[in-house]
N, C-alpha and C. Protein backbone atom coordinates (compact mmCIF):
# COMPACT_ATOMS: atom_id res chain seq x y z
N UNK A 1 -11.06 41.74 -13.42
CA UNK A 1 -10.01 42.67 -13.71
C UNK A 1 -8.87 41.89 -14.36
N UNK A 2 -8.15 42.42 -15.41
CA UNK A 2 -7.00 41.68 -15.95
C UNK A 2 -6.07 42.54 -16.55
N UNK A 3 -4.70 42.51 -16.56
CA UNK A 3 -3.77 43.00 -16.79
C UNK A 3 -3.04 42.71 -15.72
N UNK A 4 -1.50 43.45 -16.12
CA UNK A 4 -0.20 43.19 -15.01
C UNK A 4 -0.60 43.86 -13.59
N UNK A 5 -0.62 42.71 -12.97
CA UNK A 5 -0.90 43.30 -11.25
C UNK A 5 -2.03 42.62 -10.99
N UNK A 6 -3.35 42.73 -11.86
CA UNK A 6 -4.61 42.36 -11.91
C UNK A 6 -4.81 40.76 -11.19
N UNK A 7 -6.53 40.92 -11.14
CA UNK A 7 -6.70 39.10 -10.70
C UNK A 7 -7.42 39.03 -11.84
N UNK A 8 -7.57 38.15 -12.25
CA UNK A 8 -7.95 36.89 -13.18
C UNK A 8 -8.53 35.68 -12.98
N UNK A 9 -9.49 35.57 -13.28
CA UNK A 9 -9.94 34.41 -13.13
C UNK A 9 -9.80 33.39 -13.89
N UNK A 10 -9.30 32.12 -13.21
CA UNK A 10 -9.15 31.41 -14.69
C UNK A 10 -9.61 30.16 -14.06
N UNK A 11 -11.18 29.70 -14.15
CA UNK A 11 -11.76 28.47 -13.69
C UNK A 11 -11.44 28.95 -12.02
N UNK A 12 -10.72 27.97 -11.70
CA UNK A 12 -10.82 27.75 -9.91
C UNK A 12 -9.49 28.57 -9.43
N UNK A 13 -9.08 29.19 -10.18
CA UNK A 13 -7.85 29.64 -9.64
C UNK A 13 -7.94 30.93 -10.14
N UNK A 14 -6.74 31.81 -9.10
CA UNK A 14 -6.92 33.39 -9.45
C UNK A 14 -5.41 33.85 -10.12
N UNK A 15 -5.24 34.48 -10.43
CA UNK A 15 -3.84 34.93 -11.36
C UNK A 15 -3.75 36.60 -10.19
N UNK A 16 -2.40 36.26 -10.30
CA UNK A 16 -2.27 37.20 -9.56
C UNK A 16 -0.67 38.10 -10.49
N UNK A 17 -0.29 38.76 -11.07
CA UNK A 17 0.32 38.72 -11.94
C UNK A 17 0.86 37.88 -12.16
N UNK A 18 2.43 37.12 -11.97
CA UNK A 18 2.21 35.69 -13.17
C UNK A 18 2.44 34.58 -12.39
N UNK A 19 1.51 35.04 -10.69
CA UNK A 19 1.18 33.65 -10.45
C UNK A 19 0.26 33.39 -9.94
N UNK A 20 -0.18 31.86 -9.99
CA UNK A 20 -1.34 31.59 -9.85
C UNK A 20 -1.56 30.77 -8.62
N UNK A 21 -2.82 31.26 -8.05
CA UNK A 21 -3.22 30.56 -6.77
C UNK A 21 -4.46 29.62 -6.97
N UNK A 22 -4.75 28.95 -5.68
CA UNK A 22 -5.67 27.86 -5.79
C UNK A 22 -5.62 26.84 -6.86
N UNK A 23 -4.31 26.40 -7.73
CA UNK A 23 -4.73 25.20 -8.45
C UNK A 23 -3.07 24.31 -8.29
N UNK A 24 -2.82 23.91 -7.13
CA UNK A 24 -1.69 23.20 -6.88
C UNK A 24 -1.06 22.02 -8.30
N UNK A 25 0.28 22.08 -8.53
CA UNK A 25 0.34 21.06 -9.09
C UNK A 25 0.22 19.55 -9.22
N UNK A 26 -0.08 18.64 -9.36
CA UNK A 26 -0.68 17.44 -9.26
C UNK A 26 1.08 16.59 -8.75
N UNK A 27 0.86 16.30 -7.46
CA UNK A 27 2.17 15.71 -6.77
C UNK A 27 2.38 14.27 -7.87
N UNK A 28 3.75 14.00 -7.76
CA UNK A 28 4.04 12.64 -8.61
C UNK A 28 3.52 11.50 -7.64
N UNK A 29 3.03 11.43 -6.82
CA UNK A 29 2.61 10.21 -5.95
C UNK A 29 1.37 10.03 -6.82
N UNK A 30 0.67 10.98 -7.51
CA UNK A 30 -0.87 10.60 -8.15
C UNK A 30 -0.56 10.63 -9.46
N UNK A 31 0.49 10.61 -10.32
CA UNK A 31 0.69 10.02 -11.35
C UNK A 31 1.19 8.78 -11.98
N UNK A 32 1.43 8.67 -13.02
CA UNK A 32 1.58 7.60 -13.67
C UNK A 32 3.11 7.55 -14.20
N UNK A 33 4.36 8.38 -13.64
CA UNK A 33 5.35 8.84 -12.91
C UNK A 33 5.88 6.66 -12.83
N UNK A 34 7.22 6.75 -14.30
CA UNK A 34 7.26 5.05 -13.80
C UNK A 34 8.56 4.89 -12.28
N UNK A 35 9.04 6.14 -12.21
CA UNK A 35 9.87 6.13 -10.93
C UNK A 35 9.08 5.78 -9.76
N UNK A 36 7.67 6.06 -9.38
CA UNK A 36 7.02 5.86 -8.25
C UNK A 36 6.37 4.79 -8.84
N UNK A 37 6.05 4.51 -9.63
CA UNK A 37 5.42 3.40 -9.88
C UNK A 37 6.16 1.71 -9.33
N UNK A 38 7.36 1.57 -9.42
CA UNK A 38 8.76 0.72 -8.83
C UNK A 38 7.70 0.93 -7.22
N UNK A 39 7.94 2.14 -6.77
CA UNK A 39 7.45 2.20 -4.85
C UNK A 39 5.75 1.42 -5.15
N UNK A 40 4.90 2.00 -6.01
CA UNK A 40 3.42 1.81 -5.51
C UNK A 40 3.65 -0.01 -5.66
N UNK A 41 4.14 -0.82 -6.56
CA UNK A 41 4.48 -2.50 -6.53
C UNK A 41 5.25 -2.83 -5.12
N UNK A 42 6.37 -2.09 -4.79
CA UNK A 42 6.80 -2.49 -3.61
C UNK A 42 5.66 -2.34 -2.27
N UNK A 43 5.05 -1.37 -2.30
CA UNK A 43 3.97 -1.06 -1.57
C UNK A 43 2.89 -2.13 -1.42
N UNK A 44 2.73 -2.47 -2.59
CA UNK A 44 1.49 -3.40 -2.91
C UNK A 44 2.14 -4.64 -2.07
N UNK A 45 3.28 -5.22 -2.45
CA UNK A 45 3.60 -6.71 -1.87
C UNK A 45 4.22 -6.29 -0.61
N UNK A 46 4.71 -4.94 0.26
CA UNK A 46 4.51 -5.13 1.32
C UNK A 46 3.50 -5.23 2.36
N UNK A 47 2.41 -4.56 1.48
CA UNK A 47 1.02 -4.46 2.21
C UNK A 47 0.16 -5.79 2.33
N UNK A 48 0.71 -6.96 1.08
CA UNK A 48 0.44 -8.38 1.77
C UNK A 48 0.62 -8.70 2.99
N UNK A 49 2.06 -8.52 3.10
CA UNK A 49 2.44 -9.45 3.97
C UNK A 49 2.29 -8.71 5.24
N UNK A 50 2.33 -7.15 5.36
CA UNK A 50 2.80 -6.99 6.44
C UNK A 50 0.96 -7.35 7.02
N UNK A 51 0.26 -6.59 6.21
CA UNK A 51 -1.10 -6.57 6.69
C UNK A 51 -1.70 -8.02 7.07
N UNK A 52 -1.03 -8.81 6.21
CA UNK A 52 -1.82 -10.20 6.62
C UNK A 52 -1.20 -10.81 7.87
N UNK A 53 -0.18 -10.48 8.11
CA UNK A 53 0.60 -10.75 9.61
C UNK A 53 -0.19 -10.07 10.76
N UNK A 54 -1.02 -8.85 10.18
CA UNK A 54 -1.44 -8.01 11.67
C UNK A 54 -2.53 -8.94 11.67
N UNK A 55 -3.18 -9.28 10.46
CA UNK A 55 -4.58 -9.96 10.24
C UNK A 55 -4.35 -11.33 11.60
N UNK A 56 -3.42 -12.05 10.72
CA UNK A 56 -3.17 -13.37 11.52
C UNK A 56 -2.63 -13.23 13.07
N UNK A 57 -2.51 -12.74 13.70
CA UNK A 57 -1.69 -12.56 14.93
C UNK A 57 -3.29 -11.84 15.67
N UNK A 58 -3.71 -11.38 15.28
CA UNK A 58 -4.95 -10.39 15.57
C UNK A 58 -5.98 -11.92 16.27
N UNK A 59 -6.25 -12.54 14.60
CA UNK A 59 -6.76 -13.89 14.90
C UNK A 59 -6.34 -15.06 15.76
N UNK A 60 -4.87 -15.27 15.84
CA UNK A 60 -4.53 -16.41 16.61
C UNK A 60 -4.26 -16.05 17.91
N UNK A 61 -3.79 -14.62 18.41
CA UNK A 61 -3.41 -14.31 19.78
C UNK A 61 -4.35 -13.56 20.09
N UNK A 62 -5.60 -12.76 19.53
CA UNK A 62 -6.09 -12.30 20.55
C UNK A 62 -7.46 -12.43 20.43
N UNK A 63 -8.36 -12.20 21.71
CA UNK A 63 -9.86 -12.13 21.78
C UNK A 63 -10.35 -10.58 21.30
N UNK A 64 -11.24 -10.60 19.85
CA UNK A 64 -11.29 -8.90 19.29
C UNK A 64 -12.75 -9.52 19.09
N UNK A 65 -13.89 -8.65 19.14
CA UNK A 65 -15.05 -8.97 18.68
C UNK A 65 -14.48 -8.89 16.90
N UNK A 66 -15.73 -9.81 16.37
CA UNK A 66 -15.77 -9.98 14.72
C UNK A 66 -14.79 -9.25 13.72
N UNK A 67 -16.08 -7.72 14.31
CA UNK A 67 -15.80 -6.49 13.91
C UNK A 67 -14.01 -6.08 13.06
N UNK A 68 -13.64 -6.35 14.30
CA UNK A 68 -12.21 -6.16 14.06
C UNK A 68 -10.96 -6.97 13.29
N UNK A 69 -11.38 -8.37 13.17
CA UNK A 69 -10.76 -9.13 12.47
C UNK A 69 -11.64 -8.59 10.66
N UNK A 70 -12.78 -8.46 10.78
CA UNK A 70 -13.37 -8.42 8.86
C UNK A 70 -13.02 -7.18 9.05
N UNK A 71 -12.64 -5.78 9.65
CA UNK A 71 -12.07 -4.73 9.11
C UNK A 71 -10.77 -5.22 8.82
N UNK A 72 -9.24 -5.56 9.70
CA UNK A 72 -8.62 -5.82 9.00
C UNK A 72 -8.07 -6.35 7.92
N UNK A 73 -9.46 -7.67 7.58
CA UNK A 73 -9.31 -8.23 6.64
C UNK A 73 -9.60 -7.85 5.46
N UNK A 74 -10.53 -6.85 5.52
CA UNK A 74 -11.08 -6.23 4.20
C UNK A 74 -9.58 -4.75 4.26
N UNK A 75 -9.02 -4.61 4.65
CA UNK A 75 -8.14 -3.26 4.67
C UNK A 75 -6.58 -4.45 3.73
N UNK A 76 -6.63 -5.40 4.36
CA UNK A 76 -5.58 -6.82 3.78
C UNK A 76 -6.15 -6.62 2.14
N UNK A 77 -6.92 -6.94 2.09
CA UNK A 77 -7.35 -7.45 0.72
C UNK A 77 -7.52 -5.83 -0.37
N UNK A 78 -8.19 -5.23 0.09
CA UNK A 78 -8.00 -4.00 -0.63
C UNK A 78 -7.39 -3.28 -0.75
N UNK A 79 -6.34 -3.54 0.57
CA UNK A 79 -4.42 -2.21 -0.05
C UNK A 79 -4.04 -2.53 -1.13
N UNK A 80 -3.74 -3.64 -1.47
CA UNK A 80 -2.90 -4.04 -2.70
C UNK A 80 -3.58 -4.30 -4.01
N UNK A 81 -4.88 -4.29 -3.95
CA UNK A 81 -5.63 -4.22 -4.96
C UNK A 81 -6.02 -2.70 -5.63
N UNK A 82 -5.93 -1.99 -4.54
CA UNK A 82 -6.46 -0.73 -5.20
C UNK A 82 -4.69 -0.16 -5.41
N UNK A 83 -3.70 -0.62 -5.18
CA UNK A 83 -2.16 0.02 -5.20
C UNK A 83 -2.00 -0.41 -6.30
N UNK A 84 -2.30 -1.68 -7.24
CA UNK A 84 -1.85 -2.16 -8.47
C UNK A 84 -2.92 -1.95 -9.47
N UNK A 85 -3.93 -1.33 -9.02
CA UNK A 85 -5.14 -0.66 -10.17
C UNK A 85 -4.16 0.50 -10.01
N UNK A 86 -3.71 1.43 -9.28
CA UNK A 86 -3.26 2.94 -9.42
C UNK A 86 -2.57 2.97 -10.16
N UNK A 87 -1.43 1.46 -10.64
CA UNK A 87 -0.43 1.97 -11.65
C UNK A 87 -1.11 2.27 -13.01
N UNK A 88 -2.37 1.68 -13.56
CA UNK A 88 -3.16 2.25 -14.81
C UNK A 88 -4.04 3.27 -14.40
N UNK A 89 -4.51 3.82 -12.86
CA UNK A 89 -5.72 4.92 -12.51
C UNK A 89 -5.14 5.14 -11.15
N UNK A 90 -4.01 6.46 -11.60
CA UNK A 90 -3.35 7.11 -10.38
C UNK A 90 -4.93 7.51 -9.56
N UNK A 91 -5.53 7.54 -10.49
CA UNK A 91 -6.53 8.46 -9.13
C UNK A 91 -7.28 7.37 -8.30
N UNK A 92 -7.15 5.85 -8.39
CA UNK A 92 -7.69 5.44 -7.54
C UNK A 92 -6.82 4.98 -6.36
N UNK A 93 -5.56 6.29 -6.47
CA UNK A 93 -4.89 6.19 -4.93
C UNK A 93 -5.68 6.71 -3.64
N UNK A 94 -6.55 7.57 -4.58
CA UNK A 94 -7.54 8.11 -3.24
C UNK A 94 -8.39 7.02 -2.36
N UNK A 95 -8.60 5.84 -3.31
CA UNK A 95 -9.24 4.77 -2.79
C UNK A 95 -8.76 4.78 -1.39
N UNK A 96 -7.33 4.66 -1.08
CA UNK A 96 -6.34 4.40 -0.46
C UNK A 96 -6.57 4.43 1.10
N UNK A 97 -7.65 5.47 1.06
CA UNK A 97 -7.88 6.46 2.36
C UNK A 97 -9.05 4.81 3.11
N UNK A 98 -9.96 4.36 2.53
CA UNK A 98 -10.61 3.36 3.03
C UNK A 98 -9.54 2.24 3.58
N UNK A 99 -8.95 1.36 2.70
CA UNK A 99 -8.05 0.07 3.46
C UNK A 99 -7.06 0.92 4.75
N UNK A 100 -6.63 2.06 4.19
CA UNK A 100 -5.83 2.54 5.55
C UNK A 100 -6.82 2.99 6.89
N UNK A 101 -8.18 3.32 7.01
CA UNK A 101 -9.03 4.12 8.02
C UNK A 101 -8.93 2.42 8.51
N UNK A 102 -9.84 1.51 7.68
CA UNK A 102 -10.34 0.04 7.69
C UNK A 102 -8.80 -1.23 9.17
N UNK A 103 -8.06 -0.66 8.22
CA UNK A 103 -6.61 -1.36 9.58
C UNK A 103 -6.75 -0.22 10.43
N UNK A 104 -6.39 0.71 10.38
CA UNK A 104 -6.23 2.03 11.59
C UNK A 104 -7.64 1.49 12.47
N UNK A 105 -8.47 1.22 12.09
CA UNK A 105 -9.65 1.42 12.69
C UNK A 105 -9.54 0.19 13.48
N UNK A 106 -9.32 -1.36 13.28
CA UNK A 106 -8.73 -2.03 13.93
C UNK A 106 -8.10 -2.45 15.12
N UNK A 107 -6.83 -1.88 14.36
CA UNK A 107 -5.89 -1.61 15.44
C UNK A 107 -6.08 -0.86 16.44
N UNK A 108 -6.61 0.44 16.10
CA UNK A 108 -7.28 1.45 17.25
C UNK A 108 -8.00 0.26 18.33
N UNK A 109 -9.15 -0.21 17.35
CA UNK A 109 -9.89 -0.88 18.54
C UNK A 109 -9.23 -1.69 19.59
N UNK A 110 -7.91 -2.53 18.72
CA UNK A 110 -7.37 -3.34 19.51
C UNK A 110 -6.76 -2.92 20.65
N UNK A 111 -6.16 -1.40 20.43
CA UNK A 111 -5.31 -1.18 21.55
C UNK A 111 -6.16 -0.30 22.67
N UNK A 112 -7.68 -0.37 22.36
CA UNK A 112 -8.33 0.03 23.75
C UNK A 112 -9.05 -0.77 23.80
N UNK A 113 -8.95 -2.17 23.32
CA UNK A 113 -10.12 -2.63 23.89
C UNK A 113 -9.09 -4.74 24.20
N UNK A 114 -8.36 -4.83 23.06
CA UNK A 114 -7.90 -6.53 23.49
C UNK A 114 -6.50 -6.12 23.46
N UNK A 115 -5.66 -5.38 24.25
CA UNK A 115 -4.00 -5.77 24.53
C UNK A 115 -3.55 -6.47 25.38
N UNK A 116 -3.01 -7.32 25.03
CA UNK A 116 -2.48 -8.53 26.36
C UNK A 116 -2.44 -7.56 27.56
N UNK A 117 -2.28 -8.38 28.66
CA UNK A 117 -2.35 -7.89 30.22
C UNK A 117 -0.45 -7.76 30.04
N UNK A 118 -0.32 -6.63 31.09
CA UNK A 118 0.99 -6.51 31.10
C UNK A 118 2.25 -5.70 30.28
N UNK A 119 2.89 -5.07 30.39
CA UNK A 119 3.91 -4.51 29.52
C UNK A 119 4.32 -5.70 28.46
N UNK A 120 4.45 -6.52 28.12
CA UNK A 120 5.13 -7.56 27.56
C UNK A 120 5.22 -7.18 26.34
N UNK A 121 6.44 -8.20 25.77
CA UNK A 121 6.68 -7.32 24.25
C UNK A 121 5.30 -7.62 23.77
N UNK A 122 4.91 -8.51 23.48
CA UNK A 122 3.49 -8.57 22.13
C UNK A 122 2.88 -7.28 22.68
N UNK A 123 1.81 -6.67 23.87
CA UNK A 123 1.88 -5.73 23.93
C UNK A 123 2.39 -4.33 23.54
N UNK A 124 3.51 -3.99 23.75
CA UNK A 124 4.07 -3.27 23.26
C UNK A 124 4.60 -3.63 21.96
N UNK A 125 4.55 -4.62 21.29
CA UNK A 125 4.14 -4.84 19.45
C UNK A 125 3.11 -4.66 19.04
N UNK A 126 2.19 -4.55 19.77
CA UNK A 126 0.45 -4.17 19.14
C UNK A 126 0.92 -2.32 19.17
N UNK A 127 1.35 -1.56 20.36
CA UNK A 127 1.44 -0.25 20.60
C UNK A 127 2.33 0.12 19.22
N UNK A 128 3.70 -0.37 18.90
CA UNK A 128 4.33 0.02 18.03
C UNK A 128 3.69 0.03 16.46
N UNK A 129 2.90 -1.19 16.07
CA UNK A 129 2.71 -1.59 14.67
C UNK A 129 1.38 -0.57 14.40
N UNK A 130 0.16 -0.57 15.55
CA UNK A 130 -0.70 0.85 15.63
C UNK A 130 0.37 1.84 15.20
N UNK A 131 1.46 2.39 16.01
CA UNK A 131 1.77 3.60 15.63
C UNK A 131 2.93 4.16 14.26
N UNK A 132 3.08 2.94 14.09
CA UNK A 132 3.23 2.78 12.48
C UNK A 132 2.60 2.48 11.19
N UNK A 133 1.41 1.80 11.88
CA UNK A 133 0.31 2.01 10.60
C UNK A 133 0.05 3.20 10.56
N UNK A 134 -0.58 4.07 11.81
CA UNK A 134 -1.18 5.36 11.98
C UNK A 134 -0.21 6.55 10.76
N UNK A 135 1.19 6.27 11.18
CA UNK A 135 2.01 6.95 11.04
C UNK A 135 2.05 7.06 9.40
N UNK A 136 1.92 5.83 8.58
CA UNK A 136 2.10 5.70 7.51
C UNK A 136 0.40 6.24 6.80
N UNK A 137 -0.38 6.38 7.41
CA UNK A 137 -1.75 6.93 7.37
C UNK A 137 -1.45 8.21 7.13
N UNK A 138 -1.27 8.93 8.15
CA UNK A 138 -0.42 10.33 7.96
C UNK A 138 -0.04 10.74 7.08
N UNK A 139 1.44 10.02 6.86
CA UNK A 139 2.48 10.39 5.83
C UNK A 139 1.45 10.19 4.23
N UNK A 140 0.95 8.84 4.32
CA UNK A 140 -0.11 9.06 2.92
C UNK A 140 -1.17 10.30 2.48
N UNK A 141 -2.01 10.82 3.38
CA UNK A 141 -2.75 12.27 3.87
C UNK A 141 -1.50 12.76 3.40
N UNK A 142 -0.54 13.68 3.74
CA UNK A 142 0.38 14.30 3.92
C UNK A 142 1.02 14.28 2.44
N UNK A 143 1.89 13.82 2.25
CA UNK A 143 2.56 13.45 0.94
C UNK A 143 1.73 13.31 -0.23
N UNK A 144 1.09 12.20 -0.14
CA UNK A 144 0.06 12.25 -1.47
C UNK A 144 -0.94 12.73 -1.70
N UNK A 145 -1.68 12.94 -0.90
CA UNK A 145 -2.68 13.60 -1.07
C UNK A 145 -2.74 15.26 -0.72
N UNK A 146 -1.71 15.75 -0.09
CA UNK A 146 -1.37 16.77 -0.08
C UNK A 146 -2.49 17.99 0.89
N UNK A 147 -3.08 17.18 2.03
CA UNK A 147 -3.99 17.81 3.01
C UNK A 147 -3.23 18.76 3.94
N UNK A 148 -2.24 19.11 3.77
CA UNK A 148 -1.21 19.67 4.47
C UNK A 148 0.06 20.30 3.59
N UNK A 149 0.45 21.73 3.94
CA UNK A 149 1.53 22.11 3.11
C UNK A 149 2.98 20.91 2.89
N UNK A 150 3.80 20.89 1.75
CA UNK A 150 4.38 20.22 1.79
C UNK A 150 6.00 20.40 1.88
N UNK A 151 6.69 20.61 2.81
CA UNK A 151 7.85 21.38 2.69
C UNK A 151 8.84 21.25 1.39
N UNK A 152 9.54 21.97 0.93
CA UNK A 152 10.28 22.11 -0.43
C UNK A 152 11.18 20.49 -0.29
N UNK A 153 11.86 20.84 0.91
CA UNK A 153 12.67 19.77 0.96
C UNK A 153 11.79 18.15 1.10
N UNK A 154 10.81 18.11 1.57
CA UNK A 154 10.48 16.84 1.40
C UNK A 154 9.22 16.58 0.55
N UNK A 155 9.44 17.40 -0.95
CA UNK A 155 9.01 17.56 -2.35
C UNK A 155 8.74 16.41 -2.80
N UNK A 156 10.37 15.71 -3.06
CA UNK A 156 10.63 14.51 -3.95
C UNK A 156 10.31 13.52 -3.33
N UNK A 157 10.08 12.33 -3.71
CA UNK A 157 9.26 11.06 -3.03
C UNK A 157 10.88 10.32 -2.84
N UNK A 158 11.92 10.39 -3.15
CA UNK A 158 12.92 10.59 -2.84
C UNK A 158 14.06 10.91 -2.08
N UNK A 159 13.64 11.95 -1.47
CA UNK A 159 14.47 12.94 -1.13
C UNK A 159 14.77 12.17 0.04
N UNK A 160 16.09 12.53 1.03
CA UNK A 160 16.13 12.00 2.11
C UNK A 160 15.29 11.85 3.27
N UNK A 161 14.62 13.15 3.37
CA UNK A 161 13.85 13.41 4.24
C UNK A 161 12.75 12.47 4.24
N UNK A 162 12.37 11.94 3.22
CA UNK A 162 11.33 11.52 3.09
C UNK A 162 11.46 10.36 3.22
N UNK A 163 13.10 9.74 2.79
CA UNK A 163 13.12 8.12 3.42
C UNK A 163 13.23 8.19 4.87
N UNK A 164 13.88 8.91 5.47
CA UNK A 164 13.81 8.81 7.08
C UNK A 164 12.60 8.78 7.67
N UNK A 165 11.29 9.61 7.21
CA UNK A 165 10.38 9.65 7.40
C UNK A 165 9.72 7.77 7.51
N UNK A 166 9.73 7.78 6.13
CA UNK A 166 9.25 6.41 5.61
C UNK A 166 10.00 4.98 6.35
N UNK A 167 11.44 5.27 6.66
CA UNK A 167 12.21 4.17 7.45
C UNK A 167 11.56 4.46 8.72
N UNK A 168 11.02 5.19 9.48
CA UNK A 168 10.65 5.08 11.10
C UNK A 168 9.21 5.17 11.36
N UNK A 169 8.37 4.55 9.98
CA UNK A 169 6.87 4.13 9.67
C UNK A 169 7.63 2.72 9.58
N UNK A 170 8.39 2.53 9.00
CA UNK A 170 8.47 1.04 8.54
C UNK A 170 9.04 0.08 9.89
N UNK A 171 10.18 0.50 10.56
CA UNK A 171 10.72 0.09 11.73
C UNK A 171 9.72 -0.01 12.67
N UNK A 172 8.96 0.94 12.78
CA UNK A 172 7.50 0.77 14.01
C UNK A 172 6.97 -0.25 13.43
N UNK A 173 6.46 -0.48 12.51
CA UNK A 173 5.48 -1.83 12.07
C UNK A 173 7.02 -3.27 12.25
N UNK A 174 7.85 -3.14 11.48
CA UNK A 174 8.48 -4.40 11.53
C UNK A 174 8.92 -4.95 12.84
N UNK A 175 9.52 -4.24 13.55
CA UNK A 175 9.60 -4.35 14.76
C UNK A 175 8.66 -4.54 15.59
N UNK A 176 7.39 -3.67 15.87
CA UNK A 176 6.17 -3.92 16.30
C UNK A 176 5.58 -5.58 16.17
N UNK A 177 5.62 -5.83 14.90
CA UNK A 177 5.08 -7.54 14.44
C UNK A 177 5.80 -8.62 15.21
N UNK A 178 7.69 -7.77 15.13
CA UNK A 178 8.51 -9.15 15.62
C UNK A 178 8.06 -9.17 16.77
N UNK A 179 7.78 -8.38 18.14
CA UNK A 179 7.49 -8.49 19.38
C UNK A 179 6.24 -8.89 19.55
N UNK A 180 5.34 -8.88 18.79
CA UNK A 180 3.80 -9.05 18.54
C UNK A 180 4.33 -10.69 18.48
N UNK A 181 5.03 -11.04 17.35
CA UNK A 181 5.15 -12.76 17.07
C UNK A 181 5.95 -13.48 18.14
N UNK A 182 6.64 -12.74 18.79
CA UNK A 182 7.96 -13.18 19.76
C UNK A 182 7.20 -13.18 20.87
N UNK A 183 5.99 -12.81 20.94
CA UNK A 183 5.56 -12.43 22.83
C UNK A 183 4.14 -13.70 22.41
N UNK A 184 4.02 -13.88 20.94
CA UNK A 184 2.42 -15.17 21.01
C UNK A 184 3.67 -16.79 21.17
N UNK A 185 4.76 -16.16 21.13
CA UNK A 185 5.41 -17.59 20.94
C UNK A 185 5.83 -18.12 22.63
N UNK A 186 6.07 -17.06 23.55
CA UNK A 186 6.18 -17.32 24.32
C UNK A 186 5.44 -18.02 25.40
């Protein structure tokens, strides 16, 4: 059927007078957008360091079968590789979803299976930096990939909302590491 009021088919999406459903616009997190592009480089060289810190601390302070040290290590090595291919092939941000499951998966293990004995900070730095990787897992699902509605206000990769968001992913991991490094030193 087509005309004013009518549906329409147009490929995967339906027209509904002059608007159209089922074909979302393509969020700027999956383009080639050089404003986000500045974040996906910052991304990339924080995902060195922060990831190779969970890597190393994983290795020197705790007992994890294999398993868990070559997932984090392969999640280390492939964040930042597939983040600095995205600035020429936004679409291999989807890659994204493996190095993040690959640490999540990790860490998960770590915190039911090797957390120090005791409340102690490193403990509760393994609990925090889990729930800031997790968190930043999320927010990636969420924001970029768009598996979830996205509220108006936290649209822009920008917007405030979205740094507050992003500052209390980042504070759980930084903080998480310092008590993680402050409790193997003790």
């Amino acid at each position: 059927m087509s005309g004013k009021g009518g549906l329409k088919n147009m490929g995967t999406s339906i027209m509904v007078g002059n608007t159209v459903f089922g074909r979302a616009p393509t969020p700027v997190e999956m383009t080639r957008d050089s404003r986000f592009g500045v974040r996906v480089i910052q991304l990339a060289a924080t995902s060195v360091v922060a990831l190779g810190l969970i890597w190393g601390f994983q290795f020197a302070t705790l007992q994890t079968p294999a398993f868990v040290g070559i997932s984090l290590a392969a999640g280390w090595a492939s964040m930042p590789v597939l983040l600095i291919a995205s600035l020429r092939w936004p679409m291999a941000r989807y890659g994204l979803a493996l190095p993040s499951t690959l640490v999540g998966f990790g860490l998960i293990t770590i915190c039911l299976t090797a957390l120090p004995a005791g409340w102690g900070a490193d403990r509760v730095g393994w609990l925090m930096t889990t729930a800031g990787v997790l968190m930043g897992g999320v927010l990636g699902l969420w924001f970029w990939f768009r598996l979830a509605p996205v509220p108006r206000f936290l649209e822009d990769p920008f917007s405030p909302g979205r740094w507050i968001l992003v500052a209390v992913h980042i504070v759980l991991i930084v903080v998480g590491l310092a008590l993680v490094g402050s409790g193997a030193l003790a």
